[in-house]
PDB file of N, CA and C in Angstrom:
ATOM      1  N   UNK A   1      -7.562 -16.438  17.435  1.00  0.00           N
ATOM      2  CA  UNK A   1      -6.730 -16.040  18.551  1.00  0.00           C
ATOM      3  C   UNK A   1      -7.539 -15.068  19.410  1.00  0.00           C
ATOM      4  N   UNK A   2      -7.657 -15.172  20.937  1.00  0.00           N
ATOM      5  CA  UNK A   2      -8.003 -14.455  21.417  1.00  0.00           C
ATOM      6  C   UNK A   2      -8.036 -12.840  21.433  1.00  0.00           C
ATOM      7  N   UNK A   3      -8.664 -11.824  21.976  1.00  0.00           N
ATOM      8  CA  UNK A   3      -8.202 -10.921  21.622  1.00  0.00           C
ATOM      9  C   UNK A   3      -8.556 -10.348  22.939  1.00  0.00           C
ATOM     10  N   UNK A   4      -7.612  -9.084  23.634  1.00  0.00           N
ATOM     11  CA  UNK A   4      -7.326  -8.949  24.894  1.00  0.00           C
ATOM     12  C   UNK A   4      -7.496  -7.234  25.072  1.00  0.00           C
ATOM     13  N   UNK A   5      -8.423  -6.977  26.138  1.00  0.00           N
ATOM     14  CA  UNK A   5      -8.441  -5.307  26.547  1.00  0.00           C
ATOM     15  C   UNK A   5      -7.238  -5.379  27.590  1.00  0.00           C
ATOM     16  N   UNK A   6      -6.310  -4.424  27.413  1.00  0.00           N
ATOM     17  CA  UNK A   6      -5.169  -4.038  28.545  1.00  0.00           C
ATOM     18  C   UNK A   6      -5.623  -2.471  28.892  1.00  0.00           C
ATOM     19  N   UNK A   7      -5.412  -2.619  30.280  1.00  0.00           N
ATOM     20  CA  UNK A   7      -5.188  -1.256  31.217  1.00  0.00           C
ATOM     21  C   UNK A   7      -4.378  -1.116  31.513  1.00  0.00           C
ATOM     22  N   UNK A   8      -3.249   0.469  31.420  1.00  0.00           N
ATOM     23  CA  UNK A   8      -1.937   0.419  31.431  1.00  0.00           C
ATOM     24  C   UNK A   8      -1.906   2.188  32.261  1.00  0.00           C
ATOM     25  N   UNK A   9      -2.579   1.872  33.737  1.00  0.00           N
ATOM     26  CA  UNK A   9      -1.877   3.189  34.624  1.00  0.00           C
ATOM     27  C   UNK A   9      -0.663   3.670  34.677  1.00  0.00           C
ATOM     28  N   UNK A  10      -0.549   4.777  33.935  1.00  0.00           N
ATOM     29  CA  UNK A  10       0.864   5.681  33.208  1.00  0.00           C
ATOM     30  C   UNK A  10       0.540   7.584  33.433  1.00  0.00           C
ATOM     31  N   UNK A  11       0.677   7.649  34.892  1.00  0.00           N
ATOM     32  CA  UNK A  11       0.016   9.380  35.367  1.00  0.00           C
ATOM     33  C   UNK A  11       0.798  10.291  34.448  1.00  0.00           C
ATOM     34  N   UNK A  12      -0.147  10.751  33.930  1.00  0.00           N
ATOM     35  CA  UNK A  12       0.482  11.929  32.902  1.00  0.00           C
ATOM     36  C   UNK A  12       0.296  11.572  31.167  1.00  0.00           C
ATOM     37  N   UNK A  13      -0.462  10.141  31.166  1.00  0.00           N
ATOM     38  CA  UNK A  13      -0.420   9.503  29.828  1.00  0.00           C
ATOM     39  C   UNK A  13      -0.652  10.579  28.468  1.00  0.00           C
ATOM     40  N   UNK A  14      -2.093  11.104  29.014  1.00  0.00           N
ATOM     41  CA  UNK A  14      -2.930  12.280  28.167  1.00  0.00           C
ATOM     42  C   UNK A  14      -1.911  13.121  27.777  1.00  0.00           C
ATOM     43  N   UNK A  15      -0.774  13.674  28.491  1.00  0.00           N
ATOM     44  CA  UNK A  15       0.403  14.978  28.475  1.00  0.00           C
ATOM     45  C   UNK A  15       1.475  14.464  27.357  1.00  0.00           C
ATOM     46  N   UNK A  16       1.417  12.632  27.071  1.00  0.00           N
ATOM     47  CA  UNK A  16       3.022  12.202  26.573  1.00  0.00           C
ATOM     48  C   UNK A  16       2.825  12.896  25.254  1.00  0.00           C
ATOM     49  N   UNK A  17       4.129  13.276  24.475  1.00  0.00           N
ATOM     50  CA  UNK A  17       4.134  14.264  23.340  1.00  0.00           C
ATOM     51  C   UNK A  17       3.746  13.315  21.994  1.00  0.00           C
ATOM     52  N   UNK A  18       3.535  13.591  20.796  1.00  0.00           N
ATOM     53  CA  UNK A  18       3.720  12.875  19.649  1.00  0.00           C
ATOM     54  C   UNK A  18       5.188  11.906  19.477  1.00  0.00           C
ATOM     55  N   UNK A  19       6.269  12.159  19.917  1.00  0.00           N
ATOM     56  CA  UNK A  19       7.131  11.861  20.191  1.00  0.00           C
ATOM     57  C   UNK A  19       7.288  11.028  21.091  1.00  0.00           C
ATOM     58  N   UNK A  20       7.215  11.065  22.126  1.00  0.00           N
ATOM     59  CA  UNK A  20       7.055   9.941  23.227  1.00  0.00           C
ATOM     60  C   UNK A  20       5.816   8.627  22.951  1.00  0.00           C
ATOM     61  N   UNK A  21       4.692   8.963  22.965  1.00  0.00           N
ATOM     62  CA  UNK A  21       3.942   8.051  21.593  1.00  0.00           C
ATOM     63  C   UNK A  21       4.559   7.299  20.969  1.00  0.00           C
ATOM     64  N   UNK A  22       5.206   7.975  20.073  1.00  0.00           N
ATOM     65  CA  UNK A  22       6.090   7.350  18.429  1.00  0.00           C
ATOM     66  C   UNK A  22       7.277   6.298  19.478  1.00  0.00           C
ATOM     67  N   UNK A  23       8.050   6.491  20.243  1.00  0.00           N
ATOM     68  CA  UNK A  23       8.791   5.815  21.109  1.00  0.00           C
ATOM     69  C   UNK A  23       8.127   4.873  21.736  1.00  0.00           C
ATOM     70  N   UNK A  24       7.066   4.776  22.625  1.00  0.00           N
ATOM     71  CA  UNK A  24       6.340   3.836  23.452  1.00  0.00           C
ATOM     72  C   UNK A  24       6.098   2.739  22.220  1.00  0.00           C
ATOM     73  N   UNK A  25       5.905   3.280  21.139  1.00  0.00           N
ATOM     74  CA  UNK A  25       5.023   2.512  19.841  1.00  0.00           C
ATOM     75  C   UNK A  25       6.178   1.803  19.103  1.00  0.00           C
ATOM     76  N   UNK A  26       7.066   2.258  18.848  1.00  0.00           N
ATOM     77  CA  UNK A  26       8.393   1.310  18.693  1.00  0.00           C
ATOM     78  C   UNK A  26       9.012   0.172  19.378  1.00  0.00           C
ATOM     79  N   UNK A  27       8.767   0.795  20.623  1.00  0.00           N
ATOM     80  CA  UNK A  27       9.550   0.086  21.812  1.00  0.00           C
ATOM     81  C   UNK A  27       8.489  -1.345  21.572  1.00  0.00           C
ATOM     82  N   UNK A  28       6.892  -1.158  21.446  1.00  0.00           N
ATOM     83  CA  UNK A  28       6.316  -2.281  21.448  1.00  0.00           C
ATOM     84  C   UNK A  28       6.277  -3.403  20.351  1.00  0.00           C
ATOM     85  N   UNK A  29       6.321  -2.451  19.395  1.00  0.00           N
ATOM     86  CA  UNK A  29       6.732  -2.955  17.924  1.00  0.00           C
ATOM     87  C   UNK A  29       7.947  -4.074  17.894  1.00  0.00           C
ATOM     88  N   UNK A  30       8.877  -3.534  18.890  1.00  0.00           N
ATOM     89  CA  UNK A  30      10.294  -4.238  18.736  1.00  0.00           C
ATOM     90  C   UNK A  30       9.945  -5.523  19.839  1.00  0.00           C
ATOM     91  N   UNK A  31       9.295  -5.251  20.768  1.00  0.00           N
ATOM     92  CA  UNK A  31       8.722  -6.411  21.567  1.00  0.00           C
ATOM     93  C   UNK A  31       7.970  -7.511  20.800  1.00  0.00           C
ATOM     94  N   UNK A  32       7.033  -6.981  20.060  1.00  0.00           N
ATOM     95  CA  UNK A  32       6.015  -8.007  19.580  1.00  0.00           C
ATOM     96  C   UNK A  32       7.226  -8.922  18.563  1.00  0.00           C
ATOM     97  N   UNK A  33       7.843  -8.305  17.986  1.00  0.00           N
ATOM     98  CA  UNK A  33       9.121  -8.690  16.757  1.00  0.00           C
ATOM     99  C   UNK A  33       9.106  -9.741  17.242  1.00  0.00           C
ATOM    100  N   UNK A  34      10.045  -9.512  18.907  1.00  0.00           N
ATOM    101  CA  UNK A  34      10.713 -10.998  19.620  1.00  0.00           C
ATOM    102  C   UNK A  34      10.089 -11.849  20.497  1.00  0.00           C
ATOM    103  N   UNK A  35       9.225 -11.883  20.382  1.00  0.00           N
ATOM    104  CA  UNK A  35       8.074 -12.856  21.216  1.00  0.00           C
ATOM    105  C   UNK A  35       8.148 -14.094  20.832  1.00  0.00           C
ATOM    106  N   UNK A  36       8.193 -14.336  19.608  1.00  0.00           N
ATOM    107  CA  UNK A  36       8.464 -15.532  19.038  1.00  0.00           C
ATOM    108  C   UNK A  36       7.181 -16.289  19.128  1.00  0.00           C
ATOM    109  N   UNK A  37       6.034 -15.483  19.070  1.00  0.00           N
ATOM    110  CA  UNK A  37       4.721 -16.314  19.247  1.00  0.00           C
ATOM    111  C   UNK A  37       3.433 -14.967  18.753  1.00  0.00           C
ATOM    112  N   UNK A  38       2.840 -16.043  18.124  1.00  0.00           N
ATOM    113  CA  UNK A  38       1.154 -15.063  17.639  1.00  0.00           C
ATOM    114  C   UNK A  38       0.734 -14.010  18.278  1.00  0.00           C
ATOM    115  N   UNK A  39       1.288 -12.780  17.934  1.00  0.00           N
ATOM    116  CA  UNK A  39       0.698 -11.711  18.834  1.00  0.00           C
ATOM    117  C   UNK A  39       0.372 -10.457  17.565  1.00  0.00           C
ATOM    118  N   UNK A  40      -0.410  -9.911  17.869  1.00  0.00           N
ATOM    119  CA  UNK A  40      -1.251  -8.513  17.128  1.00  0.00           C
ATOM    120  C   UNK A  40      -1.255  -7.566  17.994  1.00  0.00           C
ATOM    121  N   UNK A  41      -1.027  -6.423  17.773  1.00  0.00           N
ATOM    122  CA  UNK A  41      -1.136  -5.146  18.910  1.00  0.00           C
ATOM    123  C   UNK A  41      -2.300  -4.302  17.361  1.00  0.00           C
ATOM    124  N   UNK A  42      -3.575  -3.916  17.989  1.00  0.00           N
ATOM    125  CA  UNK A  42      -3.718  -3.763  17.171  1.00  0.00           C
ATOM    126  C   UNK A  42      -4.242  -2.118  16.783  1.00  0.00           C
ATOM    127  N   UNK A  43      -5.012  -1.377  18.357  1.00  0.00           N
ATOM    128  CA  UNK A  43      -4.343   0.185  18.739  1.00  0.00           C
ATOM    129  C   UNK A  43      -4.571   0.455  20.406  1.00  0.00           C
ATOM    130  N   UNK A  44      -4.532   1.656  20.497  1.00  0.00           N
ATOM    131  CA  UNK A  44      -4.662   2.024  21.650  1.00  0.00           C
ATOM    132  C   UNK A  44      -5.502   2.876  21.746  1.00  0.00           C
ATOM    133  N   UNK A  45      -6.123   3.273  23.221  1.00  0.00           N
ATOM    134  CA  UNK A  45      -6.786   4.793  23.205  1.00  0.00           C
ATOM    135  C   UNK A  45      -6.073   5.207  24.176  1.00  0.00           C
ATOM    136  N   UNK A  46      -5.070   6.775  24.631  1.00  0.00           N
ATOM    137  CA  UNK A  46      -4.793   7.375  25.320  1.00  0.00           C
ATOM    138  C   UNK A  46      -5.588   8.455  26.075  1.00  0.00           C
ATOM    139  N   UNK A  47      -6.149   8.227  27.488  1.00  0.00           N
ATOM    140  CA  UNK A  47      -7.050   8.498  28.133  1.00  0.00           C
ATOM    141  C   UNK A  47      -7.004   9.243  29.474  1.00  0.00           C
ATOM    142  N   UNK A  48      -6.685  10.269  29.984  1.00  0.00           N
ATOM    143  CA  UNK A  48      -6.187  10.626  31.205  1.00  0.00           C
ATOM    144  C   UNK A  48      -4.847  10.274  31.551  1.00  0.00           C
ATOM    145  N   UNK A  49      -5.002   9.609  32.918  1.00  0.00           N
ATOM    146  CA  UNK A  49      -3.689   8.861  33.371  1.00  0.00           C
ATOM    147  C   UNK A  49      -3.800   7.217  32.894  1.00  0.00           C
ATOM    148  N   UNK A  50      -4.210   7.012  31.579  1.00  0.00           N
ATOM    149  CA  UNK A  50      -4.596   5.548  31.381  1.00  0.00           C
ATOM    150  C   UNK A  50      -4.356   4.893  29.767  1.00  0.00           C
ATOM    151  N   UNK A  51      -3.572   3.983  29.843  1.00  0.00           N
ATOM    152  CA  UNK A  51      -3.448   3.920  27.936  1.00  0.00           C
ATOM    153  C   UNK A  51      -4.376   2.255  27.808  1.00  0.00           C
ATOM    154  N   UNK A  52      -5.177   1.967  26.885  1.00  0.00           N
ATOM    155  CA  UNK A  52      -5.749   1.085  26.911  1.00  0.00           C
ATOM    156  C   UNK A  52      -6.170   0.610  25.570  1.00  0.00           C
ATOM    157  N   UNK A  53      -5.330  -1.005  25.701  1.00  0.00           N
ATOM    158  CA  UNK A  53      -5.031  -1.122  24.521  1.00  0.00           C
ATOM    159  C   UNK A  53      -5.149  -2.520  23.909  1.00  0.00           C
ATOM    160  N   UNK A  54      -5.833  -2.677  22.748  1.00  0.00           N
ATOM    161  CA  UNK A  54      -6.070  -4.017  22.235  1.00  0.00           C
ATOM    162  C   UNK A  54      -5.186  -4.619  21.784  1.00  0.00           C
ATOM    163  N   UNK A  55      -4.776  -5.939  21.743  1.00  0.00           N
ATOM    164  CA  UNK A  55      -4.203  -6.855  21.485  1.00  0.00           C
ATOM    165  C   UNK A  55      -4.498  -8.005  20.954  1.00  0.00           C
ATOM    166  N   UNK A  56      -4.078  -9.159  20.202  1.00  0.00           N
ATOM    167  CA  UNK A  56      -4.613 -10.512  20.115  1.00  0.00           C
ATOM    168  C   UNK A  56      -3.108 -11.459  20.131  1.00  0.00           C
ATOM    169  N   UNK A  57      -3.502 -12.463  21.356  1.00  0.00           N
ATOM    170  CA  UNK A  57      -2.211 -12.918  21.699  1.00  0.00           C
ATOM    171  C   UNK A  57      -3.387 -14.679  21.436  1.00  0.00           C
ATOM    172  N   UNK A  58      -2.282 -15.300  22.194  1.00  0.00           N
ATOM    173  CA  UNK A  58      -2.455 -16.729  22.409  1.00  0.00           C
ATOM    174  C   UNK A  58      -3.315 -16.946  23.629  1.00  0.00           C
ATOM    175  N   UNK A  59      -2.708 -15.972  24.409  1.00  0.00           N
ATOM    176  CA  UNK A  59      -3.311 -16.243  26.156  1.00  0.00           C
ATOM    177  C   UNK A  59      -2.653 -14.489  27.321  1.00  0.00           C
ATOM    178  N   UNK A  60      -3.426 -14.714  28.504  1.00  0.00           N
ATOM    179  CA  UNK A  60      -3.040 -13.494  28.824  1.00  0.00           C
ATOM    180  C   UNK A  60      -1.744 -13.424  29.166  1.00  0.00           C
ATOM    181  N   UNK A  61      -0.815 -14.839  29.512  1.00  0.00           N
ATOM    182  CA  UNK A  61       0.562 -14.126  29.528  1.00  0.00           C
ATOM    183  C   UNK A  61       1.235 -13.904  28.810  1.00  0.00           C
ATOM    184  N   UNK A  62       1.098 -14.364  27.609  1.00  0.00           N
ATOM    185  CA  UNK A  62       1.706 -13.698  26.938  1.00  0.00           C
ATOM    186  C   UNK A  62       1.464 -12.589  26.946  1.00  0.00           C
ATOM    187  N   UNK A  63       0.611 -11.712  26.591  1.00  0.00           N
ATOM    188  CA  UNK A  63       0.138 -10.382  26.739  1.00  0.00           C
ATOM    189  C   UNK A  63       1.324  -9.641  27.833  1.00  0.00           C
ATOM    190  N   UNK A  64       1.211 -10.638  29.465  1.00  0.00           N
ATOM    191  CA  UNK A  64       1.895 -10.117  30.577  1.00  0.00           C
ATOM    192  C   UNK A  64       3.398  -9.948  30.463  1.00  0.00           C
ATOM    193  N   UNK A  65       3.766 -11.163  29.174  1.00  0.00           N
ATOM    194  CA  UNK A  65       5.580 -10.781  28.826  1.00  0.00           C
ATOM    195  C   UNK A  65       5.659  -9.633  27.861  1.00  0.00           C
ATOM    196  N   UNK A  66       4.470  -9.315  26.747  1.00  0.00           N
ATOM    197  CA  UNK A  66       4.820  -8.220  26.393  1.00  0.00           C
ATOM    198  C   UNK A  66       5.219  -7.267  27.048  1.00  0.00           C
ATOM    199  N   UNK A  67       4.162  -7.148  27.993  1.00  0.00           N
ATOM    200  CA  UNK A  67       4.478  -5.851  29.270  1.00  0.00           C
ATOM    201  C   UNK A  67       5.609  -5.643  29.632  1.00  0.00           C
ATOM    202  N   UNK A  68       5.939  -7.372  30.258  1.00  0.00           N
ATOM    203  CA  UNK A  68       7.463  -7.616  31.094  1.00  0.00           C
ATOM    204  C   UNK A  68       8.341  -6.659  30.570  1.00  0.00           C
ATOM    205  N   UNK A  69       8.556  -7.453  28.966  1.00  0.00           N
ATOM    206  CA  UNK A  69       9.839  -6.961  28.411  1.00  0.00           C
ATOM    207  C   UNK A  69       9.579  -5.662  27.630  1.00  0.00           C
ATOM    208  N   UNK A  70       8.822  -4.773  27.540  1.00  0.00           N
ATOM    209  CA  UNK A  70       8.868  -3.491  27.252  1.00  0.00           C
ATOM    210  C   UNK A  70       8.699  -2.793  28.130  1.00  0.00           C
ATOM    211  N   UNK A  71       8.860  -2.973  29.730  1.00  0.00           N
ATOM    212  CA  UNK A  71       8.488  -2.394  30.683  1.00  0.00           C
ATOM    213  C   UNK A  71       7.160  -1.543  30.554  1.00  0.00           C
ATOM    214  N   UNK A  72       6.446  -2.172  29.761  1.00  0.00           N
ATOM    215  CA  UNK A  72       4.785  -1.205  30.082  1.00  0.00           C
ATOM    216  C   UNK A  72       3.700  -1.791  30.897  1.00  0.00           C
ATOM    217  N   UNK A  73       3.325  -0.911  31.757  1.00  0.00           N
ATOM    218  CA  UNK A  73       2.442  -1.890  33.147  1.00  0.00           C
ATOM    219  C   UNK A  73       1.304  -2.507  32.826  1.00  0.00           C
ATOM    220  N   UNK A  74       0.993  -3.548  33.237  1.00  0.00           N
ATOM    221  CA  UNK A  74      -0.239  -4.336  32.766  1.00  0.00           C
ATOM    222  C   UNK A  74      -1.154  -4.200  33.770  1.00  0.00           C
ATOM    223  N   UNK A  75      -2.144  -3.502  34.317  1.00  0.00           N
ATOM    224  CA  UNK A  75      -2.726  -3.238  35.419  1.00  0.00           C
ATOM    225  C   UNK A  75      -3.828  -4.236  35.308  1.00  0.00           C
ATOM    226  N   UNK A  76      -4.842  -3.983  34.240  1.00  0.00           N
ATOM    227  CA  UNK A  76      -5.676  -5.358  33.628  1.00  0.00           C
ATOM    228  C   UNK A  76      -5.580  -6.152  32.935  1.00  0.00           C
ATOM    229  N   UNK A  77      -5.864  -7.274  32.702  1.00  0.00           N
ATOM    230  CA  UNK A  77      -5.913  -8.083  30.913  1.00  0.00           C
ATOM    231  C   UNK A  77      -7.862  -8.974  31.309  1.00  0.00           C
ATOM    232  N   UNK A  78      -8.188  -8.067  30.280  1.00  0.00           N
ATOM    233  CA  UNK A  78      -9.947  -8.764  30.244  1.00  0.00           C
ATOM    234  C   UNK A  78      -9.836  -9.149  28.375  1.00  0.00           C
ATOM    235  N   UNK A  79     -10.235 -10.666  28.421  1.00  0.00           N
ATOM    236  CA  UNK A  79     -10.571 -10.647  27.452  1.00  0.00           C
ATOM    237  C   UNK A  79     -11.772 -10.435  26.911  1.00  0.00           C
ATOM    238  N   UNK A  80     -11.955  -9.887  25.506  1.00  0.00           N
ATOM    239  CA  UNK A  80     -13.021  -9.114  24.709  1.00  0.00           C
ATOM    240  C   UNK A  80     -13.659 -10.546  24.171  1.00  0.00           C
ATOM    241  N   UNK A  81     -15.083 -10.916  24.606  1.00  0.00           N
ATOM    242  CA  UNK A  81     -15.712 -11.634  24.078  1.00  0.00           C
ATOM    243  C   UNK A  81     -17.058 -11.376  22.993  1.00  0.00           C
ATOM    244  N   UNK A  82     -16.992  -9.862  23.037  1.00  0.00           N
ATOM    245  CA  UNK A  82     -18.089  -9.388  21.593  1.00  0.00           C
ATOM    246  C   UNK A  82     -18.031  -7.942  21.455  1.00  0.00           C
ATOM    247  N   UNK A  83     -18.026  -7.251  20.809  1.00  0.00           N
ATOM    248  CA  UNK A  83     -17.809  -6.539  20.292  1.00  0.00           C
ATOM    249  C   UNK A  83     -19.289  -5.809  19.658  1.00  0.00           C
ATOM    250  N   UNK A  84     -19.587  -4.577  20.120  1.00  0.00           N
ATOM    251  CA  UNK A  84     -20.777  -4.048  19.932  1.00  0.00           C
ATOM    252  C   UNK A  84     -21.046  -2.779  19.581  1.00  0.00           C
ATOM    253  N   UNK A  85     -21.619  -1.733  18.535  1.00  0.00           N
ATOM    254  CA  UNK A  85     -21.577  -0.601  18.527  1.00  0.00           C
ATOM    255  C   UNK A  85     -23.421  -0.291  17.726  1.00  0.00           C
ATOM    256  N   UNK A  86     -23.291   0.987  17.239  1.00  0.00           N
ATOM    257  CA  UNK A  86     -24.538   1.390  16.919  1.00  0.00           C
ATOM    258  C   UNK A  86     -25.188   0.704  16.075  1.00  0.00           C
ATOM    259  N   UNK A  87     -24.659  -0.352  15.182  1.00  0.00           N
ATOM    260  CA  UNK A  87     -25.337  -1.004  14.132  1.00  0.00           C
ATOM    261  C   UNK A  87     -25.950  -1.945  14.795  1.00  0.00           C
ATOM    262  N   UNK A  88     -24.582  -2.958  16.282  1.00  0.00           N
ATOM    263  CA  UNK A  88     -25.382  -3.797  17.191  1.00  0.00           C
ATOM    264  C   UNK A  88     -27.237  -3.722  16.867  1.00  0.00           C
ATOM    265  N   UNK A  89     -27.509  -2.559  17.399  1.00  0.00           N
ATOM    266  CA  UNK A  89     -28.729  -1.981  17.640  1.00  0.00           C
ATOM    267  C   UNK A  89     -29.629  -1.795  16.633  1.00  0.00           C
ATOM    268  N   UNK A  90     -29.517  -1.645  15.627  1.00  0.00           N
ATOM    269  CA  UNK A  90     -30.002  -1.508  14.133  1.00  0.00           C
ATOM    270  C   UNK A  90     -30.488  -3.235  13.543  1.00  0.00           C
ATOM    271  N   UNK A  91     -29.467  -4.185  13.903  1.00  0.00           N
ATOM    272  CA  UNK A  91     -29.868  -5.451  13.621  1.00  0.00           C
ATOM    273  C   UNK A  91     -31.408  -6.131  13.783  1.00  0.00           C
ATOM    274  N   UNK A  92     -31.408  -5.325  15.727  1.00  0.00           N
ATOM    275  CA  UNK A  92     -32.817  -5.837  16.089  1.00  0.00           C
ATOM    276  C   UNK A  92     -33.660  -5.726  15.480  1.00  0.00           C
ATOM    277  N   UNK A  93     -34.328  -4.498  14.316  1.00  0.00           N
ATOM    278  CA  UNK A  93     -35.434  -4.353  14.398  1.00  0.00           C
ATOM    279  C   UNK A  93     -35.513  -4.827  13.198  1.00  0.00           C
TER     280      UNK A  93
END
């Protein structure tokens, strides 16, 4: 299943409490429940005014009805085609 970077412009994101978090994170939880189709939320990073967050759906609209129906804004959907960090780099030599 694909797997999907979302950008989600939310001014004030960095400020929301542990609490509001724990709520946004339910609210999505209860979304993914009723989708009725292959979806993974799998975390987020909370970033300024910006929450950005991995997923693995079927396709990007689905991704875009998650949004719909939890009212959380979908500003991007790029899908992630590799995945790279410090070991990446270690392979070469």
């Amino acid at each position: 299943m694909p797997m999907y970077l979302i950008e989600r412009n939310i001014p004030g994101a960095e400020t929301l409490s542990p609490d509001e978090l724990c709520e946004i994170s339910a609210k999505s939880n209860g979304v993914v429940a009723g989708l009725n189709a292959p979806y993974k939320w799998h975390h987020s990073y909370v970033a300024g005014d910006k929450i950005y967050c991995v997923h693995e759906a079927e396709s990007e609209e689905v991704i875009r009805r998650h949004g719909r129906e939890g009212g959380f804004p979908v500003d991007l959907v790029v899908e992630i085609k590799s995945t790279i960090g410090p070991d990446t780099g270690r392979r070469a030599s």
